[in-house]
C-alpha atoms as a PDB file:
ATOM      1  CA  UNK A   1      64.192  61.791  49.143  1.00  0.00           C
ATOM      2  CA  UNK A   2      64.231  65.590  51.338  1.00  0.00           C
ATOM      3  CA  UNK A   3      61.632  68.051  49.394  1.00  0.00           C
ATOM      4  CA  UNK A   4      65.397  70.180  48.226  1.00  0.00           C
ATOM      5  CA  UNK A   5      66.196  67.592  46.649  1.00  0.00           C
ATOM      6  CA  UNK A   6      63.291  67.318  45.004  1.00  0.00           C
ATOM      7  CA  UNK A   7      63.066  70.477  44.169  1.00  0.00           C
ATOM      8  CA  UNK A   8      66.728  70.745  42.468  1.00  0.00           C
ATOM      9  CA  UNK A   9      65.890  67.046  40.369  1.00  0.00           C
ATOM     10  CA  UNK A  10      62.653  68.909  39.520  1.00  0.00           C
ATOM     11  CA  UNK A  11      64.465  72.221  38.257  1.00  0.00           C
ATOM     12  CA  UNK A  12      66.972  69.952  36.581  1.00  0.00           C
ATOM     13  CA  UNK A  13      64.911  68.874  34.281  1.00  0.00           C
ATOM     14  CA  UNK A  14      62.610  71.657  33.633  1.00  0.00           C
ATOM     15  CA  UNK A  15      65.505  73.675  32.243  1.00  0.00           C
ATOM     16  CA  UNK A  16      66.296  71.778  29.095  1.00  0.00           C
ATOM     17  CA  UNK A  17      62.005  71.754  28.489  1.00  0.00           C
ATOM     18  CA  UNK A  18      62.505  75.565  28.870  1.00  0.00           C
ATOM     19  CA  UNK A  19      65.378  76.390  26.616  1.00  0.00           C
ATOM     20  CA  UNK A  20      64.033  73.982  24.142  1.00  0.00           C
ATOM     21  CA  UNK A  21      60.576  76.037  24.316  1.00  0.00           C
ATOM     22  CA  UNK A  22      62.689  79.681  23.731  1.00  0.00           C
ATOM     23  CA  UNK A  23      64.500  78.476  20.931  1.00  0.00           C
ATOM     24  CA  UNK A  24      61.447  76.771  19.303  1.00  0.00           C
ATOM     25  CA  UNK A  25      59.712  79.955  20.005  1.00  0.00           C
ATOM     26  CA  UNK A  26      62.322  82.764  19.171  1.00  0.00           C
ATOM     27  CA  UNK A  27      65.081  81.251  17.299  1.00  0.00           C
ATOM     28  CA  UNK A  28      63.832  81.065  14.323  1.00  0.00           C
ATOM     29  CA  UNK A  29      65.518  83.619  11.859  1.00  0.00           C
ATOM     30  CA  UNK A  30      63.040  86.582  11.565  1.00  0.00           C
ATOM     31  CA  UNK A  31      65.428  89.296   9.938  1.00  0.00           C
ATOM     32  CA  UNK A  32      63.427  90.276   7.062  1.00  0.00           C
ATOM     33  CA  UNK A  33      65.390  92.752   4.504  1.00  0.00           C
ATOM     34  CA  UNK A  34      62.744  95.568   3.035  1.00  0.00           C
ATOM     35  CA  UNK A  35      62.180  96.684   0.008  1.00  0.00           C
ATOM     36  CA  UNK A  36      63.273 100.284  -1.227  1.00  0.00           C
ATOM     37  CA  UNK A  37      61.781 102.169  -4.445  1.00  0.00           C
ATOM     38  CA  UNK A  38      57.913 102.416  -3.649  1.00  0.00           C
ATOM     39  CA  UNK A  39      56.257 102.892  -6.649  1.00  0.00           C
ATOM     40  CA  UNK A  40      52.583 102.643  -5.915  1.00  0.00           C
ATOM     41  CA  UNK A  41      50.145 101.838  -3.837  1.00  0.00           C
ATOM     42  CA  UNK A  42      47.479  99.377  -4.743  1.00  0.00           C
ATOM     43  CA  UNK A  43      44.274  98.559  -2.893  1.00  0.00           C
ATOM     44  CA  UNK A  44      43.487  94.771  -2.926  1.00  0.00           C
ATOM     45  CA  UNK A  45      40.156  92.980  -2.050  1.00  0.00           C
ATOM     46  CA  UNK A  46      41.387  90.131   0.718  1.00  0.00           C
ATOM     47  CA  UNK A  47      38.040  88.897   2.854  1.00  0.00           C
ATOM     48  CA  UNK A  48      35.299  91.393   1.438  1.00  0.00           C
ATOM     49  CA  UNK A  49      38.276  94.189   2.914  1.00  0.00           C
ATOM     50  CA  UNK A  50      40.269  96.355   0.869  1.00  0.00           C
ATOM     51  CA  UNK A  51      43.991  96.607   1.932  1.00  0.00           C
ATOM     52  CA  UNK A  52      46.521  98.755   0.853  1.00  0.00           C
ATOM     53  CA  UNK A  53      49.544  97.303  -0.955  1.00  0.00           C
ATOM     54  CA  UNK A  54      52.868  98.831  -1.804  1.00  0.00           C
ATOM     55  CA  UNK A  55      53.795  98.003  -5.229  1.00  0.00           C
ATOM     56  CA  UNK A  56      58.239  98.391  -5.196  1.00  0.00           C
ATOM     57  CA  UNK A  57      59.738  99.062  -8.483  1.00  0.00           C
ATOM     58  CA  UNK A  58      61.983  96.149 -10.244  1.00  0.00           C
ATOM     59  CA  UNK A  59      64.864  97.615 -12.075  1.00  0.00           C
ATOM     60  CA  UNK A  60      64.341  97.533 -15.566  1.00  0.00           C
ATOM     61  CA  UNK A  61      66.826  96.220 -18.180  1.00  0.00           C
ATOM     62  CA  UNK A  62      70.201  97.374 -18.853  1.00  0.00           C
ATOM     63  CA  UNK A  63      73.200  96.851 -21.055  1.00  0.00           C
ATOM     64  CA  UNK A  64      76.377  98.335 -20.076  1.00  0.00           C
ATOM     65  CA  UNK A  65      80.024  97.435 -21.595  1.00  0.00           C
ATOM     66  CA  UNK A  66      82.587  95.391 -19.238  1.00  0.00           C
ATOM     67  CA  UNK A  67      85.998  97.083 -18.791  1.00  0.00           C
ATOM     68  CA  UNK A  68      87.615  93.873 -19.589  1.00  0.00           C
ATOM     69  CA  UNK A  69      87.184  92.952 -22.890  1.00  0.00           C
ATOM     70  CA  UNK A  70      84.446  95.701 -23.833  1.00  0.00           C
ATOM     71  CA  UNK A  71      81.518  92.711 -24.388  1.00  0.00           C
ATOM     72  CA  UNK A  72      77.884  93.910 -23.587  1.00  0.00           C
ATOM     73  CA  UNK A  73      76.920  92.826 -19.580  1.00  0.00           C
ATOM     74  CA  UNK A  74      72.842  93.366 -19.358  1.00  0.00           C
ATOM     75  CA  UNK A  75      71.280  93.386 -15.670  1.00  0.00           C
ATOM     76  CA  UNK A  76      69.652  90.151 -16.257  1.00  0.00           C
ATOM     77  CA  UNK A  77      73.259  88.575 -16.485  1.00  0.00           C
ATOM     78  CA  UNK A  78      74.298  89.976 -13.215  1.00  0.00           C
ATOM     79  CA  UNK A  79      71.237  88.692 -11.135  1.00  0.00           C
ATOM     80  CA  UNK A  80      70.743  85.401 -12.979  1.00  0.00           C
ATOM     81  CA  UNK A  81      72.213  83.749 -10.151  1.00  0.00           C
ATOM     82  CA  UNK A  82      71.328  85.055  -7.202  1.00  0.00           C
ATOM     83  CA  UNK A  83      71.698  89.058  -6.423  1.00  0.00           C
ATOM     84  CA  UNK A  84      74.059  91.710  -7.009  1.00  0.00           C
ATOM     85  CA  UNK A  85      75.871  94.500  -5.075  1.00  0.00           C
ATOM     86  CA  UNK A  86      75.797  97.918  -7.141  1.00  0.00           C
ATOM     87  CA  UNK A  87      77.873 100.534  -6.875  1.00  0.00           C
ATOM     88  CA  UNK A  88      78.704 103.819  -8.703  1.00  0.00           C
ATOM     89  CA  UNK A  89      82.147 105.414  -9.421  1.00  0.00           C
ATOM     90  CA  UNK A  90      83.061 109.127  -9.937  1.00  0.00           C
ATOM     91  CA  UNK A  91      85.377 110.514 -12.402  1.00  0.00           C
ATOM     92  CA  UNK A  92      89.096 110.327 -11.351  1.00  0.00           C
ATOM     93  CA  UNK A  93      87.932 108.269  -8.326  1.00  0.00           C
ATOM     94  CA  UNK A  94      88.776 111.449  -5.537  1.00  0.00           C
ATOM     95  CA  UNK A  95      89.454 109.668  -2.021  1.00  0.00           C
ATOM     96  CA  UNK A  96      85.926 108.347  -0.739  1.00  0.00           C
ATOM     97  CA  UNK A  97      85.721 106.515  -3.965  1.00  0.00           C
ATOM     98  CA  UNK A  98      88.775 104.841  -2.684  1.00  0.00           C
ATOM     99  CA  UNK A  99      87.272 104.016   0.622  1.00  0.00           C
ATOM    100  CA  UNK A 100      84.456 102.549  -0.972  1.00  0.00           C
ATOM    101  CA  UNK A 101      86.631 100.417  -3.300  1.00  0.00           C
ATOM    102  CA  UNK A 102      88.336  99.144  -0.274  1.00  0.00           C
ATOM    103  CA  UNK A 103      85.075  98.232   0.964  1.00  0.00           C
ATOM    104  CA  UNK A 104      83.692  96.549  -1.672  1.00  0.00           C
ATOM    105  CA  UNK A 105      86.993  94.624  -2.061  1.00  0.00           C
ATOM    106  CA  UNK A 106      86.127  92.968   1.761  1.00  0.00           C
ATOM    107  CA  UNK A 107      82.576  91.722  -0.024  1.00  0.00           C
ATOM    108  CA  UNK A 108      84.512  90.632  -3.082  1.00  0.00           C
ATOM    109  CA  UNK A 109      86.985  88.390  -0.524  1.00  0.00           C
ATOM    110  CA  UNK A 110      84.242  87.455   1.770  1.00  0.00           C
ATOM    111  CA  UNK A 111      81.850  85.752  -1.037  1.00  0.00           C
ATOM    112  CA  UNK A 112      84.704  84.892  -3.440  1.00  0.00           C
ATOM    113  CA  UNK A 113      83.361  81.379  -3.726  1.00  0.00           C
ATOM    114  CA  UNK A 114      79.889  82.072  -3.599  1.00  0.00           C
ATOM    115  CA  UNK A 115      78.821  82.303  -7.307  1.00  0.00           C
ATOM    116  CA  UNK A 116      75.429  83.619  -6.319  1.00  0.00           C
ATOM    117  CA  UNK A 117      76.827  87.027  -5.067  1.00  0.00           C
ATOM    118  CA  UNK A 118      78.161  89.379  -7.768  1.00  0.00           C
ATOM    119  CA  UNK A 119      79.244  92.910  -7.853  1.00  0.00           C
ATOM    120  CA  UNK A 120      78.903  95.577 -10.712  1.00  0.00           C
ATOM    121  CA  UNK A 121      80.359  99.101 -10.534  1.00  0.00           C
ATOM    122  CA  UNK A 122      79.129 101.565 -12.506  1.00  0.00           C
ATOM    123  CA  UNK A 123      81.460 104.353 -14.075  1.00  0.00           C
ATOM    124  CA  UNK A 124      79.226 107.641 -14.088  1.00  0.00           C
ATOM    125  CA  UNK A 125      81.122 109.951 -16.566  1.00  0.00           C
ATOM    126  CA  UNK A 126      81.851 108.873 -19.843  1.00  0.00           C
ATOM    127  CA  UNK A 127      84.581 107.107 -19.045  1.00  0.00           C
ATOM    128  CA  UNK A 128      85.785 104.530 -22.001  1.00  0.00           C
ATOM    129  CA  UNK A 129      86.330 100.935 -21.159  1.00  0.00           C
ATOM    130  CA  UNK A 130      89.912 101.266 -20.987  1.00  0.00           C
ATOM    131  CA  UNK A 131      89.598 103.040 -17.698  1.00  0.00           C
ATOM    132  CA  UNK A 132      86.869 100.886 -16.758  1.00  0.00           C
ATOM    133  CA  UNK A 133      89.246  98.107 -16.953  1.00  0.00           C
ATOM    134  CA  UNK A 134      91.971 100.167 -15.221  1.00  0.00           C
ATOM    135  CA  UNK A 135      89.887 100.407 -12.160  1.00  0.00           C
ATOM    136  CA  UNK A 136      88.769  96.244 -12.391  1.00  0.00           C
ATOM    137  CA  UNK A 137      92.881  96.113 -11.865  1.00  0.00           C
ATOM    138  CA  UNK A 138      93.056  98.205  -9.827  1.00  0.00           C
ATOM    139  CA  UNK A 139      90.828  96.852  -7.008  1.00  0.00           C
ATOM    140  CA  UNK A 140      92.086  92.825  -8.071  1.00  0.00           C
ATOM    141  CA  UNK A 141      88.512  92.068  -9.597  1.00  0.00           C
ATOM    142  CA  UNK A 142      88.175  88.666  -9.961  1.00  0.00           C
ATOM    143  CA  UNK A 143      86.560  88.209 -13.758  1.00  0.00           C
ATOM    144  CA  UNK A 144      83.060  87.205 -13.460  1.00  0.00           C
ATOM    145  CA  UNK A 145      82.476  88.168 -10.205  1.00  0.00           C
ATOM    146  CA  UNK A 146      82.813  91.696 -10.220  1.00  0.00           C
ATOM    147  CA  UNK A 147      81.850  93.710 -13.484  1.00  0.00           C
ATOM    148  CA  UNK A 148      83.443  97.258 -14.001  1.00  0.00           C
ATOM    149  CA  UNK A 149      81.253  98.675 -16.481  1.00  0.00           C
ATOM    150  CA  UNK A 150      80.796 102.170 -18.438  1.00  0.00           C
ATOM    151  CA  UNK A 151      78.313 103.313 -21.562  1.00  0.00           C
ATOM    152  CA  UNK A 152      77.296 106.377 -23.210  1.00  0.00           C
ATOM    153  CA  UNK A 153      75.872 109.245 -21.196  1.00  0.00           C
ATOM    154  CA  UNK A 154      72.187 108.519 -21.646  1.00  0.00           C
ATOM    155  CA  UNK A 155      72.455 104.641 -20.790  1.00  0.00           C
ATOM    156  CA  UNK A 156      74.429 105.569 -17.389  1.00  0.00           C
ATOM    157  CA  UNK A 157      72.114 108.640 -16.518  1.00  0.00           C
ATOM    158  CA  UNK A 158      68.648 106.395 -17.369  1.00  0.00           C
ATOM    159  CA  UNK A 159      70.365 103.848 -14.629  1.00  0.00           C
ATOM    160  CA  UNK A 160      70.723 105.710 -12.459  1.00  0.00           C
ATOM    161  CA  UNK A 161      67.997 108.849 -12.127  1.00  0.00           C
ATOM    162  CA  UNK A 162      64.968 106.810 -13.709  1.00  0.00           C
ATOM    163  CA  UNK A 163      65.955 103.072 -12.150  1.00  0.00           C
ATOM    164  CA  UNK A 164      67.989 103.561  -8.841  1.00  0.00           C
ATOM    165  CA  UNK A 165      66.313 107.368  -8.460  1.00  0.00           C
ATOM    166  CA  UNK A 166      69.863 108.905  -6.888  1.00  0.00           C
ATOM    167  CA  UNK A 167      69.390 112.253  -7.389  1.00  0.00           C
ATOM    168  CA  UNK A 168      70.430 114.382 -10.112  1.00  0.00           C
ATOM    169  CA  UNK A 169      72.183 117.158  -8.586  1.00  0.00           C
ATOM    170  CA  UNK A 170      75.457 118.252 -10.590  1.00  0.00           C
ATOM    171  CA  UNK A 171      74.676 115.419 -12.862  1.00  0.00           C
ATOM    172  CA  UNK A 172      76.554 116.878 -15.328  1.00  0.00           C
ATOM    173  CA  UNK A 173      80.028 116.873 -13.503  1.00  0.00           C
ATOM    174  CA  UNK A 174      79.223 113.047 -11.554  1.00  0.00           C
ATOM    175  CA  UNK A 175      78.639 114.097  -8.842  1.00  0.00           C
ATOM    176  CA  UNK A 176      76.033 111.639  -7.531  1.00  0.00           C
ATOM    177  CA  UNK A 177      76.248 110.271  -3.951  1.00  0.00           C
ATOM    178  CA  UNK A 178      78.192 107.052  -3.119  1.00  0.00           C
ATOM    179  CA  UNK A 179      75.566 104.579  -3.015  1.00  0.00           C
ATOM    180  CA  UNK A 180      75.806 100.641  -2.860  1.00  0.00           C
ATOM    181  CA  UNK A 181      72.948  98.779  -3.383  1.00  0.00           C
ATOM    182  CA  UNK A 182      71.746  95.009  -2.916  1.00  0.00           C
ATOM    183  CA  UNK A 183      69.576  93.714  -5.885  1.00  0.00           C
ATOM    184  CA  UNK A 184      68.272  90.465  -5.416  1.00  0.00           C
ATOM    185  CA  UNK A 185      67.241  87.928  -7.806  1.00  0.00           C
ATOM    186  CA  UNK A 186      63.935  89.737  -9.154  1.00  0.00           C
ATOM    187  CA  UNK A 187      65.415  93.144  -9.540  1.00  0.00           C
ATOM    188  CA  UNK A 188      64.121  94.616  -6.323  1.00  0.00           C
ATOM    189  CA  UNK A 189      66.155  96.751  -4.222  1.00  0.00           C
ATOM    190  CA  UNK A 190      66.618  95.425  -0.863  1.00  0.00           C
ATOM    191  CA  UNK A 191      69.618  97.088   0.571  1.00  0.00           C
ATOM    192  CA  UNK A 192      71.305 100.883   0.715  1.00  0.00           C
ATOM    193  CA  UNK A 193      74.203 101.506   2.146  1.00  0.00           C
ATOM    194  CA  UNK A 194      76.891 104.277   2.384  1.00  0.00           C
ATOM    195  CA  UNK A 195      80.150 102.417   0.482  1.00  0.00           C
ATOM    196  CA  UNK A 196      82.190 104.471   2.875  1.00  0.00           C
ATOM    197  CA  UNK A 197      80.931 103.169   5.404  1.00  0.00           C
ATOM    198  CA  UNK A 198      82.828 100.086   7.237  1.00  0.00           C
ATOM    199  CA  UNK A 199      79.631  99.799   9.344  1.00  0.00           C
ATOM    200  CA  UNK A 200      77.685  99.815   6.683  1.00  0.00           C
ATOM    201  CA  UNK A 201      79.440  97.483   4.652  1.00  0.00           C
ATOM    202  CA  UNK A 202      79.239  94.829   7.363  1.00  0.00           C
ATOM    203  CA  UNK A 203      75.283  95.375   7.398  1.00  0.00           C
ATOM    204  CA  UNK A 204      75.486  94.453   3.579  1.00  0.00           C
ATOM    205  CA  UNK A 205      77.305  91.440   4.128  1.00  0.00           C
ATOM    206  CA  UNK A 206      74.967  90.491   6.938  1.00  0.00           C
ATOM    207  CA  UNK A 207      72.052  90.950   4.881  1.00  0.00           C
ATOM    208  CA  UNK A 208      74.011  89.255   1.753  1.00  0.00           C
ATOM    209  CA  UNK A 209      73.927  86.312   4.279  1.00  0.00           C
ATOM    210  CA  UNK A 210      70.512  86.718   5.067  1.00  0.00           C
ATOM    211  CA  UNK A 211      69.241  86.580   1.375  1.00  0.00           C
ATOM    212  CA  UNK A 212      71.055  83.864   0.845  1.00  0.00           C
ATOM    213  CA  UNK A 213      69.362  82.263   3.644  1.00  0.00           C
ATOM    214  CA  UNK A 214      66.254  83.347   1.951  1.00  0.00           C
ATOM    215  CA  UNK A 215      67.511  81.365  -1.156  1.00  0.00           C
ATOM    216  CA  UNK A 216      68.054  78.122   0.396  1.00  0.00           C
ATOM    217  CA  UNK A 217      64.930  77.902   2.916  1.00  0.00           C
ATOM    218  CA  UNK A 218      61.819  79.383   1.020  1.00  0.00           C
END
């Protein structure tokens, strides 16, 4: 056999040894999703050396009223299967509340059979549960799978100043920013996006996809 030939059998089979080396060596998934909310930092003992910690804040329990049929939907409920896409919604929905509807419509469609996934928006005014239930026909939510809830000032404002920390500015009139959020299945935080956003709104159905990964391969 002439040394090329040789040579070309020999590179032959080195590829596939090569490829299967890469893969085994970066194709694992490695997207990990962070956590938002720091709360604290704690100092732990690991070796006889003290490393620093941040402690992320779980949301605490809830109990808002469902547009359609006014029963009582805590947070528990929503994330007792797997996570939950949050999202707030402004008085008289003006025209980026619109966009972000439209948005959040595309999540709806793209994990309509996927009963881990479940969205909940959040009327900020105190709106009454007819018009929460306007809005849940409005958009085509399907029942169970995406929650259009409402509640007295004080419940709504505790959400969302003390739990999801949006600021407060013009409270008073709704005017919080347009935030969606991923909650996974322990009440952390581990998404933000701008509901506006179409760019956005893929990275939260990307990183849906990856927590779901999560899910099935601990």
């Amino acid at each position: 056999m002439r040394p090329q030939q040789v040579l070309l059998l020999g590179l032959m089979l080195l590829v596939p040894v090569l490829a299967f080396l890469f893969l085994k060596s970066f194709g694992t998934n490695r997207y990990a999703l962070p956590f938002y909310l720091p709360e604290r930092v704690d100092s732990t003992l690991v070796a006889g050396k003290w490393q620093r910690d941040t402690v992320f804040h779980q949301l605490g329990s809830f109990q808002l009223r469902e547009g359609a049929g006014g029963r009582e939907v805590s947070e528990q409920e929503l994330r007792a299967q797997g996570l939950y896409v949050l999202s707030t919604l402004p008085p008289n929905c003006p025209p980026q509340c619109q966009r972000q509807t439209a948005q959040l419509v595309r999540v709806q469609e793209k994990f309509r059979q996927e009963a881990r996934v479940r969205l909940a928006s959040v009327l900020i005014s105190p709106d009454s549960v007819t018009a929460a239930a306007g809005y849940a026909e409005q958009a085509g939510a399907i029942a169970g799978k995406w929650f259009f809830l409402t509640g007295n000032e004080s419940a709504v404002t505790r959400l969302l100043e003390q739990e999801l920390r949006l600021p407060s500015f013009a409270a008073a009139a709704g005017a919080y920013p347009l935030v969606v959020q991923l909650v996974d299945r322990d009440g952390y935080v581990r998404g933000r996006y701008d509901g506006t956003s179409e760019r956005d709104m893929n990275r939260l159905i990307t990183e849906i996809d990856v927590l779901l990964y999560i899910y099935d391969h601990p």
